[in-house]
Protein backbone atom coordinates (compact mmCIF):
# COMPACT_ATOMS: atom_id res chain seq x y z
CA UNK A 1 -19.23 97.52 -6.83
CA UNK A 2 -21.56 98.94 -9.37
CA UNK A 3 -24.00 100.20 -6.62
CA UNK A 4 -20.61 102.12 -5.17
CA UNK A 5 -19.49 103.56 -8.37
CA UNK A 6 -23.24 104.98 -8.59
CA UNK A 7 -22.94 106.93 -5.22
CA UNK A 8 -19.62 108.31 -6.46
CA UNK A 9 -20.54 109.63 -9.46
CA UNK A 10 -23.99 111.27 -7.92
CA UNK A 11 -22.16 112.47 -5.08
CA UNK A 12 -19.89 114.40 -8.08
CA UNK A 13 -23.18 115.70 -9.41
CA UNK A 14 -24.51 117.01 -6.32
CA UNK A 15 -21.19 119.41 -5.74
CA UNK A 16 -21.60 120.37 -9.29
CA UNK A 17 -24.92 121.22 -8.55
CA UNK A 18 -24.21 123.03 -5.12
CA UNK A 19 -21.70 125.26 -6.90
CA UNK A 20 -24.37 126.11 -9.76
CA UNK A 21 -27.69 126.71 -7.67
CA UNK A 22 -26.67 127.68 -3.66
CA UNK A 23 -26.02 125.78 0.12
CA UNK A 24 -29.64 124.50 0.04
CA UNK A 25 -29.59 122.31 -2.32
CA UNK A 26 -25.65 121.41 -1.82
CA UNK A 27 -26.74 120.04 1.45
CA UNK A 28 -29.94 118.10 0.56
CA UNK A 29 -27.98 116.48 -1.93
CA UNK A 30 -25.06 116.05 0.48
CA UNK A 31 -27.48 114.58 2.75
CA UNK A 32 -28.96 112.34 -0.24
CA UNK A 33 -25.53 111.42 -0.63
CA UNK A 34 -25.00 110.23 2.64
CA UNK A 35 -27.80 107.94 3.05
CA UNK A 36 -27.51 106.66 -0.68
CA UNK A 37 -23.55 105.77 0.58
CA UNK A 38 -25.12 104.41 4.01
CA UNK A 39 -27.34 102.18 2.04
CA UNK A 40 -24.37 101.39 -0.21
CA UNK A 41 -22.12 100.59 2.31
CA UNK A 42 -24.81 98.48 4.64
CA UNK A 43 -25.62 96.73 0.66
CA UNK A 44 -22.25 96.12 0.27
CA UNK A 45 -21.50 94.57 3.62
CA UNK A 46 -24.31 92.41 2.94
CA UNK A 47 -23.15 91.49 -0.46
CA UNK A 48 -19.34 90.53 1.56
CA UNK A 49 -21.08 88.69 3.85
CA UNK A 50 -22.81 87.02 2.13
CA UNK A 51 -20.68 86.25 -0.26
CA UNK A 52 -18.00 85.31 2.65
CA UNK A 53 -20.75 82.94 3.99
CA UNK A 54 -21.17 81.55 0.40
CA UNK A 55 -17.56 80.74 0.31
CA UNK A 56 -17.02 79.31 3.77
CA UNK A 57 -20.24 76.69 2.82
CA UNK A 58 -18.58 76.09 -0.57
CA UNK A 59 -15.34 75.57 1.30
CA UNK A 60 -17.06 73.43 4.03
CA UNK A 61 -18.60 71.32 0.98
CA UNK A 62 -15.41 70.94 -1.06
CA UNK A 63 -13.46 69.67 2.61
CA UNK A 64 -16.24 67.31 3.07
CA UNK A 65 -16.70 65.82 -0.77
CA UNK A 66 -12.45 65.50 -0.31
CA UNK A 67 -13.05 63.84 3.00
CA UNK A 68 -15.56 61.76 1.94
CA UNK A 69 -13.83 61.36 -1.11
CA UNK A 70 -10.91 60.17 0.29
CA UNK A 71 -12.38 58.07 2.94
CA UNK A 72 -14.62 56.09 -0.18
CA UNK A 73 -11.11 55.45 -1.59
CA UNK A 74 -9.49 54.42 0.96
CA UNK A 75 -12.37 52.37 1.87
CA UNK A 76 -12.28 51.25 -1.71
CA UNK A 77 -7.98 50.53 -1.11
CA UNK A 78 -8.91 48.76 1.60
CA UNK A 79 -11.39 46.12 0.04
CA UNK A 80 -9.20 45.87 -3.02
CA UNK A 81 -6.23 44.90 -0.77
CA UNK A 82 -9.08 42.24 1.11
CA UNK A 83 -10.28 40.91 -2.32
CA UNK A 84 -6.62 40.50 -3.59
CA UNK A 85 -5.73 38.84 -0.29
CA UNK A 86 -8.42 36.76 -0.68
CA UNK A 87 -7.55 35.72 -4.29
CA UNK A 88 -3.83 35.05 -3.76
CA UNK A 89 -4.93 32.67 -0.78
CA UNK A 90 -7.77 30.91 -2.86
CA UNK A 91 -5.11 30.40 -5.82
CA UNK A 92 -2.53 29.08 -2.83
CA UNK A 93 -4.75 27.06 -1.76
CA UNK A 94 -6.10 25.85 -4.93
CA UNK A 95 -2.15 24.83 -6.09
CA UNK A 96 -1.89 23.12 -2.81
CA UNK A 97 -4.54 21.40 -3.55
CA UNK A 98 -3.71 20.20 -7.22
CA UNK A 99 -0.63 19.44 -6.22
CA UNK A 100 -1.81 17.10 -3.81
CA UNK A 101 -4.82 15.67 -6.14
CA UNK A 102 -1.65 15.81 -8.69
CA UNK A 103 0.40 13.70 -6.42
CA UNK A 104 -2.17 11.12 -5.28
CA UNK A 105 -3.35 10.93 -8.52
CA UNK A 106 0.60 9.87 -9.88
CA UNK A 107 0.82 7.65 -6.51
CA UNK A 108 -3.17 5.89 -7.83
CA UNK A 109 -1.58 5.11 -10.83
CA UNK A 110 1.88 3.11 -9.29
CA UNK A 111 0.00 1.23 -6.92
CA UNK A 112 -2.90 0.10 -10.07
CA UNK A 113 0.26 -0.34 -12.28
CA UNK A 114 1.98 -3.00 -9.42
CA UNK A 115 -1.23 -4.72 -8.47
CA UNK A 116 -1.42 -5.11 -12.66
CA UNK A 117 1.66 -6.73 -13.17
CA UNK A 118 1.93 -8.71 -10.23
CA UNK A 119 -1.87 -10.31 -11.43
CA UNK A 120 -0.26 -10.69 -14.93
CA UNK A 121 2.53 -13.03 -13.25
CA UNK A 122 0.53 -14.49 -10.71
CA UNK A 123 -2.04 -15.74 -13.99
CA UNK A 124 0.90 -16.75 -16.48
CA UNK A 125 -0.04 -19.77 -18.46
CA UNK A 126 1.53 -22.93 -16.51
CA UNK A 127 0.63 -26.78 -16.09
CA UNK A 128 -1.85 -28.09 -13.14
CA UNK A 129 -1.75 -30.70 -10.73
CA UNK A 130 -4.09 -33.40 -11.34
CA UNK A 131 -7.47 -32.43 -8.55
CA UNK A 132 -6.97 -35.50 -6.99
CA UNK A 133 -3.64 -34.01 -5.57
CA UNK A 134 -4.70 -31.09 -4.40
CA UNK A 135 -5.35 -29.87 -1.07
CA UNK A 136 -8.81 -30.83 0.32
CA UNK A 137 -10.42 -29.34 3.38
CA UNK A 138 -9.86 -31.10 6.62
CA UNK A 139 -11.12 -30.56 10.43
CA UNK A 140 -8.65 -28.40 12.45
CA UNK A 141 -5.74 -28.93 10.29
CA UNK A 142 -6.39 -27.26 7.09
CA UNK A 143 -3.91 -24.50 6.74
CA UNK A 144 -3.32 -24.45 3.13
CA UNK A 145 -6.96 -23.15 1.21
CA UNK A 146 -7.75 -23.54 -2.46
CA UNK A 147 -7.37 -20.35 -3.53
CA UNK A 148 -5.26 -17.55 -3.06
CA UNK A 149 -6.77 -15.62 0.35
CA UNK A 150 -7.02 -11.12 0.14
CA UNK A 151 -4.83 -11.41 3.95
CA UNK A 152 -1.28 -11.65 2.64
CA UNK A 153 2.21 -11.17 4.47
CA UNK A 154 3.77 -7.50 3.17
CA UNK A 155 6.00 -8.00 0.83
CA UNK A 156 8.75 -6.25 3.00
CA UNK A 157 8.80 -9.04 5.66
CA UNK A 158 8.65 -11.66 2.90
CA UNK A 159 12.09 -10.58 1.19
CA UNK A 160 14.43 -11.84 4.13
CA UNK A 161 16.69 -13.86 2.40
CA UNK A 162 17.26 -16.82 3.92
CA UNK A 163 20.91 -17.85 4.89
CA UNK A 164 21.69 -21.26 2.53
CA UNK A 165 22.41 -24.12 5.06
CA UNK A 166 25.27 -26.61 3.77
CA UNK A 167 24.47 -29.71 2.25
CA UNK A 168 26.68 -32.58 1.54
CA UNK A 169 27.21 -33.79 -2.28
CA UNK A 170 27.84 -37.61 -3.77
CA UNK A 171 31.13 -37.08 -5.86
CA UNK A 172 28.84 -38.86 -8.75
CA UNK A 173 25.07 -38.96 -8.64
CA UNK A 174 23.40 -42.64 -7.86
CA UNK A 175 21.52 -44.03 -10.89
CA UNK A 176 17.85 -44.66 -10.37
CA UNK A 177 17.92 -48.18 -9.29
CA UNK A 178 18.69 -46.87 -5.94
CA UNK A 179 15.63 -46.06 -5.20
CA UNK A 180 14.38 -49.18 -6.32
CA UNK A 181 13.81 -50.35 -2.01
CA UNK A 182 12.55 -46.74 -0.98
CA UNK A 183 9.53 -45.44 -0.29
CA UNK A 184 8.46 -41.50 -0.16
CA UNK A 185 6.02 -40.00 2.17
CA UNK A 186 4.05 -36.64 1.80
CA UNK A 187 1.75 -34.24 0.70
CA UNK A 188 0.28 -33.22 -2.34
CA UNK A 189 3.91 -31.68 -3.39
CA UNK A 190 4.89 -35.12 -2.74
CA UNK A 191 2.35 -36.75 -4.83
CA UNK A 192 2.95 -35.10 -7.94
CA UNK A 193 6.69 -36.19 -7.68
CA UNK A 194 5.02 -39.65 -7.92
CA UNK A 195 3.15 -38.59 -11.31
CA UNK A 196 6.55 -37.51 -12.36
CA UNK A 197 8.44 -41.06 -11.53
CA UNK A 198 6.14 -42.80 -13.59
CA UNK A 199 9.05 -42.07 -16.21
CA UNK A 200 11.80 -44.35 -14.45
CA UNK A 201 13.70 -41.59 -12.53
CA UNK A 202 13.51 -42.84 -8.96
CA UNK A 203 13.58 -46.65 -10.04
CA UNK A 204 10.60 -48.62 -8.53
CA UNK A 205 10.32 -46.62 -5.31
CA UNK A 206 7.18 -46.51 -3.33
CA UNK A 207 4.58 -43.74 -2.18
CA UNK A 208 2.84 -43.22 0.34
CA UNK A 209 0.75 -39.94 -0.27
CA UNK A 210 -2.44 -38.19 0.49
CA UNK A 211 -3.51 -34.38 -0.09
CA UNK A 212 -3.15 -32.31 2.81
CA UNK A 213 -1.28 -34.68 4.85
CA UNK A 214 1.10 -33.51 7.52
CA UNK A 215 2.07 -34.34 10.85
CA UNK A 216 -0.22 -33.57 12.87
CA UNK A 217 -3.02 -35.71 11.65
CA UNK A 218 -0.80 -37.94 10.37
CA UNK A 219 -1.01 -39.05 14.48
CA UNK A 220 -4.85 -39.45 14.22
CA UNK A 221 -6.62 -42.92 14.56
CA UNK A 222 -7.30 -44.65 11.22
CA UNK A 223 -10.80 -44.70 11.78
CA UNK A 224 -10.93 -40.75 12.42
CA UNK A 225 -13.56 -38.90 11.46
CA UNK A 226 -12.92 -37.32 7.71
CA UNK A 227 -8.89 -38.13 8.17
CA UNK A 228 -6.78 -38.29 5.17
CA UNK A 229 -4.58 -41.40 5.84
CA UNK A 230 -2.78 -41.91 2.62
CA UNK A 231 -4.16 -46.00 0.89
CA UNK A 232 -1.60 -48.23 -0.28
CA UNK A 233 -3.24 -51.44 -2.58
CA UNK A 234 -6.07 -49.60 -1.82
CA UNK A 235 -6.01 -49.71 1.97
CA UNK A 236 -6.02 -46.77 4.02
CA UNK A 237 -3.00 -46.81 6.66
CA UNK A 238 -1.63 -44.78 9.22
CA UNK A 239 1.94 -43.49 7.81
CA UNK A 240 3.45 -45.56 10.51
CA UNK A 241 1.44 -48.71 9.55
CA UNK A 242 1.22 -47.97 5.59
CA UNK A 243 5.68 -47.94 6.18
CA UNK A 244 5.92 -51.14 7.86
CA UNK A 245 3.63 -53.04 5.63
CA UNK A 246 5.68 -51.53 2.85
CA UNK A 247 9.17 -52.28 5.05
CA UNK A 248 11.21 -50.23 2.78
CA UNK A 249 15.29 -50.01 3.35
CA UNK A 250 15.14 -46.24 2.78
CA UNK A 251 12.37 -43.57 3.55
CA UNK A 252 12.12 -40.33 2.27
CA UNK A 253 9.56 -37.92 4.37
CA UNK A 254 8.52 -34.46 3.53
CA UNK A 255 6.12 -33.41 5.76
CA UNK A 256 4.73 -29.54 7.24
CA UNK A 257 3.01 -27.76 4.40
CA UNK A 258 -0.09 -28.37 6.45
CA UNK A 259 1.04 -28.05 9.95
CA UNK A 260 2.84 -25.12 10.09
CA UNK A 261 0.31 -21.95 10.29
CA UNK A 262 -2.10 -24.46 11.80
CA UNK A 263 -0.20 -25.38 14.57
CA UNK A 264 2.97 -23.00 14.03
CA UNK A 265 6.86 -23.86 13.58
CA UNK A 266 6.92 -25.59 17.26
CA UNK A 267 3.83 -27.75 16.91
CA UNK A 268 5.05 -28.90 13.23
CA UNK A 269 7.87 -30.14 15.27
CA UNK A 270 7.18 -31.37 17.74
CA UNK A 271 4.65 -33.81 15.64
CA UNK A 272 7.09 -34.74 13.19
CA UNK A 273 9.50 -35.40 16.01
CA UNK A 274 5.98 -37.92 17.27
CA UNK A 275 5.69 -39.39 13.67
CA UNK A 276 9.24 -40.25 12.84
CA UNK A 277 9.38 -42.02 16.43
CA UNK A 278 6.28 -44.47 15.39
CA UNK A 279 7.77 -44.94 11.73
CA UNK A 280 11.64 -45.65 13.18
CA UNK A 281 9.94 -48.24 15.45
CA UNK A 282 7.66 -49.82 12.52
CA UNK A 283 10.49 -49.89 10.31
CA UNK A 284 13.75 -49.87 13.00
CA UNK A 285 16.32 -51.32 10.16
CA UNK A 286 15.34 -48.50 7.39
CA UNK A 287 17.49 -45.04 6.83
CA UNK A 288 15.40 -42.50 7.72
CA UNK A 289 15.86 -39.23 5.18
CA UNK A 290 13.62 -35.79 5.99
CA UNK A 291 13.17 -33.43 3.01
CA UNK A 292 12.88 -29.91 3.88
CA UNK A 293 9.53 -28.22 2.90
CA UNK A 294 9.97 -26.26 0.09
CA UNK A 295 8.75 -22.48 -0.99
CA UNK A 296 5.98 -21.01 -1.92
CA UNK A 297 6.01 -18.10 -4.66
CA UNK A 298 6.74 -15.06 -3.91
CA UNK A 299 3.57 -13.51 -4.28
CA UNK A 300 1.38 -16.54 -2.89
CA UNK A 301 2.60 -16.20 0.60
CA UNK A 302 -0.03 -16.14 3.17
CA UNK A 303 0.02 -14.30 6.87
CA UNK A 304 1.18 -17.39 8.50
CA UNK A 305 2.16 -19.90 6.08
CA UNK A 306 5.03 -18.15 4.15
CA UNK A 307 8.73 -18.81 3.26
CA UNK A 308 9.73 -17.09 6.59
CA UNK A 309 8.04 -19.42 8.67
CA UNK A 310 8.93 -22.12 5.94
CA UNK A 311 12.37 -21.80 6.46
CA UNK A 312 12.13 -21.25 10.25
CA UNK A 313 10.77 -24.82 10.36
CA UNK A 314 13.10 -26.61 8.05
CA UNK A 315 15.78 -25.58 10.38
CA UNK A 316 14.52 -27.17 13.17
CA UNK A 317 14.05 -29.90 11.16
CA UNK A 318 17.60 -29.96 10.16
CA UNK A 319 18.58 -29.35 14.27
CA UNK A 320 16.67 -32.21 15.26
CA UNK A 321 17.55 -34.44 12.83
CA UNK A 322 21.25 -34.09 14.08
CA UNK A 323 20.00 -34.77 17.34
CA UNK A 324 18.12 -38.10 16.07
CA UNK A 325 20.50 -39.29 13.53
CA UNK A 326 18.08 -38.76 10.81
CA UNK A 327 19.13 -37.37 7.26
CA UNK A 328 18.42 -34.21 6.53
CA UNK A 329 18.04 -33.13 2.63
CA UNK A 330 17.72 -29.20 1.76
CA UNK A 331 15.65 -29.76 -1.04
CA UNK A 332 14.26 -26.16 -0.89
CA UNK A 333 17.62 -25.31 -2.11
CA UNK A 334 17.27 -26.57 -4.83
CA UNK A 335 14.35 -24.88 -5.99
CA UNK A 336 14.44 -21.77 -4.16
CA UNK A 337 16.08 -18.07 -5.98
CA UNK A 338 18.85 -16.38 -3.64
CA UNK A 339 15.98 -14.29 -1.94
CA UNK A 340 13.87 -18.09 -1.06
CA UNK A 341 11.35 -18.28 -3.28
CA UNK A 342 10.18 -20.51 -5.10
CA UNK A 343 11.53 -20.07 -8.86
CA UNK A 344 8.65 -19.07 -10.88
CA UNK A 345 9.40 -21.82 -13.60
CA UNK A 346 9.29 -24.89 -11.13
CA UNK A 347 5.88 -23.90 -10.23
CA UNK A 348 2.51 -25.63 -11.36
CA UNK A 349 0.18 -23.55 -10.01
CA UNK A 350 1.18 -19.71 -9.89
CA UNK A 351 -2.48 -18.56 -10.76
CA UNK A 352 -3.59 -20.55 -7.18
CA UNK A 353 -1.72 -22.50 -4.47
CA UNK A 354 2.02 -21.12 -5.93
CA UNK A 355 3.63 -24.49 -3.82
CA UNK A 356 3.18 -27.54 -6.04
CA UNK A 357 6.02 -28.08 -8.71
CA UNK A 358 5.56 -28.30 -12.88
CA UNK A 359 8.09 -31.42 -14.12
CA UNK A 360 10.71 -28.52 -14.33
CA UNK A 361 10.94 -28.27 -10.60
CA UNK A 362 10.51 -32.04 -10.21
CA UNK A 363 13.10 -32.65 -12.30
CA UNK A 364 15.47 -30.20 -10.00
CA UNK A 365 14.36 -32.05 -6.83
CA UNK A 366 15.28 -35.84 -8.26
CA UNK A 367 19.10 -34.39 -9.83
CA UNK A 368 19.47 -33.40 -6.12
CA UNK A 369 18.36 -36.13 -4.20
CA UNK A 370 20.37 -38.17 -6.96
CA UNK A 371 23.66 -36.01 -5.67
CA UNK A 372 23.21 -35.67 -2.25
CA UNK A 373 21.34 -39.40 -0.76
C-alpha cells in the first residue's frame, strides 16, 4: 500500500512539473510514472499473492491442527470410555467375587460351628463300660469297630422316624423274683445289664454273655478258631448248649448288634431264626422272649449299621416271632426319643461306640421288661 501511495503522489509531481517546465519532461515523467506503477502493480500482486498463499497454508495448518486435534480427542474419548469400561467391569467383577468369598466364607464358618458342637456332645463327660464288655475284633463278623469310623450315614437319611410298634403292658409290674428261673442272652449291651443286676433288680437270673456275640457266629463250632462263645462256671458253650445246661424256665435273647451290617437285615434273620431253633430244642419247656436291638446315638450311626437298618431288623424280628410263637419285647422303645435314637442320657459311651447303656438306660430297660413280661 505504501509502495502505491508513493506512485500517486510522484505521478502528482510529475504533472506539476509538466505544467512548469514543457511536454518533454511531462512525458518522461509520465513514462517514469508508468513503469514505477507497472512495478507497483506487478509488487503488489506479488505482495496479494503471496500473502493469499500465506493464508491458504495458515488455513491448511489451522484445518489440520483442528483435525488432528479433534481426532487426538476423540481418540483420547475413546480410551477414556475403554479404561472406564474396563474399571466398572474389574469393580463388577471384584463385588462378585467378594460376595462369593463373603458367602463361602459365612457358609466355612456354619459348617466349623456344627462339626464343633456336635464333637462337644459326642465328648460329654459320661460313665464307661468295663473293657471286658466291649466289642473285640472277630473273623468275618465284626461289624461294630472300637471307635467311631470318618464313613457315616447323612444325617438326612438317619432322621426317619420310626413308626412305634404296640406293645402289650402287665396291669402291675412283676417284682424281681420273677426272674429268679431266667436266663438272658447277648452282647456286650447285654452284659452290662448283668453289671447292673448285681443290685437285686432281675432276682437271681442268669447270663449268658460274650462281647460281640450275635447270631451268626453264635452257629459256629465251639472249638472255632478265635470264636467268642460266651463261658458259664467258666466253660465256654455254644448259646444252645450254655441254655440247656443252664435249663432256665424263661429266656430272654437280644441278639443283632453284630450281624446286621455284616451280614445285613436278612442274614441277621435268618440266623436268629437258626439259633432260636437249636435253643427251643435244648430247652423245649422254656418261654422263649426276643428283645429288640436297641439304638445307637444319633450321631454314632455308621453307613450300614444305623437305627434305620436297626429298626428294619427288629421288625422282622417282631414278624417272625408271631410266626414262631416267640415273645417279642420292644425294648428300643423304651430307650429310644420320638425320632429313634438313642436318648443321650441312657448312653455310656457317647465319646465312642454311642450303643451301650449308663445305669440310667438300664434302669429304663428292667421298669419295662418288669411291665410288659
Amino acid at each position: 500500500m505504501k509502495k502505491f501511495i508513493a506512485i500517486i503522489m510522484a505521478t502528482a509531481i510529475a504533472v506539476s512539473f509538466c505544467a512548469c517546465g514543457g511536454s518533454g519532461s511531462v512525458s518522461s515523467a509520465v513514462s517514469n510514472s508508468s513503469d514505477v506503477s507497472d512495478k507497483a502493480s506487478s509488487s503488489l500482486e506479488s505482495s496479494l499473492k503471496a500473502a493469499s498463499e500465506n493464508s491458504l497454508k495458515e488455513s491448511s495448518t489451522g484445518e489440520s491442527s483442528v483435525k488432528q486435534s479433534s481426532e487426538k480427542e476423540s481418540s483420547n474419548n475413546e480410551s477414556s470410555k475403554k479404561e472406564s469400561s474396563k474399571t466398572e467391569t474389574s469393580k463388577s467383577e471384584n463385588s462378585k467375587s467378594e460376595g462369593s468369598k463373603t458367602e463361602a466364607s459365612q457358609l466355612s464358618e456354619e459348617i466349623e460351628q456344627s462339626q464343633a458342637e456336635s464333637k462337644n456332645e459326642a465328648y460329654a463327660e459320661s460313665s464307661q463300660l468295663p473293657a471286658e464288655s466291649s466289642f473285640s475284633e472277630q473273623p468275618q463278623q465284626q461289624i461294630v469297630e472300637s471307635s467311631i469310623p470318618e464313613s457315616r450315614i447323612e444325617e438326612s437319611s438317619m432322621q426317619k422316624k420310626t413308626k412305634k410298634r404296640s406293645v402289650s403292658s402287665n396291669e402291675s409290674p412283676v417284682d424281681a423274683s420273677w426272674f429268679d428261673d431266667a436266663l438272658f442272652i447277648g452282647d456286650s449291651v447285654t452284659l452290662k445289664l448283668s453289671y447292673y443286676a448285681d443290685n437285686g433288680s432281675l432276682g437271681d437270673a442268669e447270663f449268658l454273655c460274650a462281647g460281640s456275640l450275635g447270631y451268626n457266629n453264635a452257629l459256629w463250632d465251639i472249638d472255632y478258631p478265635d470264636n467268642v462263645h460266651p463261658s458259664y462256671n467258666g466253660v465256654k458253650y455254644t448259646v444252645d448248649e450254655g441254655a440247656g445246661v443252664i435249663d432256665p424256665a424263661k429266656i430272654f435273647i437280644m441278639l443283632g448288634m453284630n450281624d446286621i451290617g455284616a451280614y445285613g437285615v436278612d442274614g441277621a434273620i435268618n440266623a436268629m431264626q437258626q439259633l432260636l431253633s437249636k435253643i427251643e430244642k435244648n430247652c423245649p419247656d422254656a418261654e422263649i422272649y426276643v428283645e429288640s436291638v436297641t439304638p445307637m446315638l444319633k450321631e454314632s450311626q455308621l453307613k450300614m449299621l444305623n437305627n434305620t437298618t436297626i429298626a428294619q431288623f427288629d421288625s422282622k424280628a417282631e414278624e417272625l416271632c408271631k410266626e414262631k410263637g416267640y415273645h417279642y419285647l420292644d425294648i428300643a422303645s423304651a430307650v429310644e426319643d420320638e425320632d429313634g435314637n438313642l436318648i443321650y442320657e441312657y448312653c455310656s459311651d457317647a465319646s465312642a461306640m454311642g450303643l451301650h447303656f449308663s445305669d440310667s438306660g438300664c434302669y429304663q430297660w428292667v421298669e419295662y421288661l418288669k411291665n410288659h413280661v
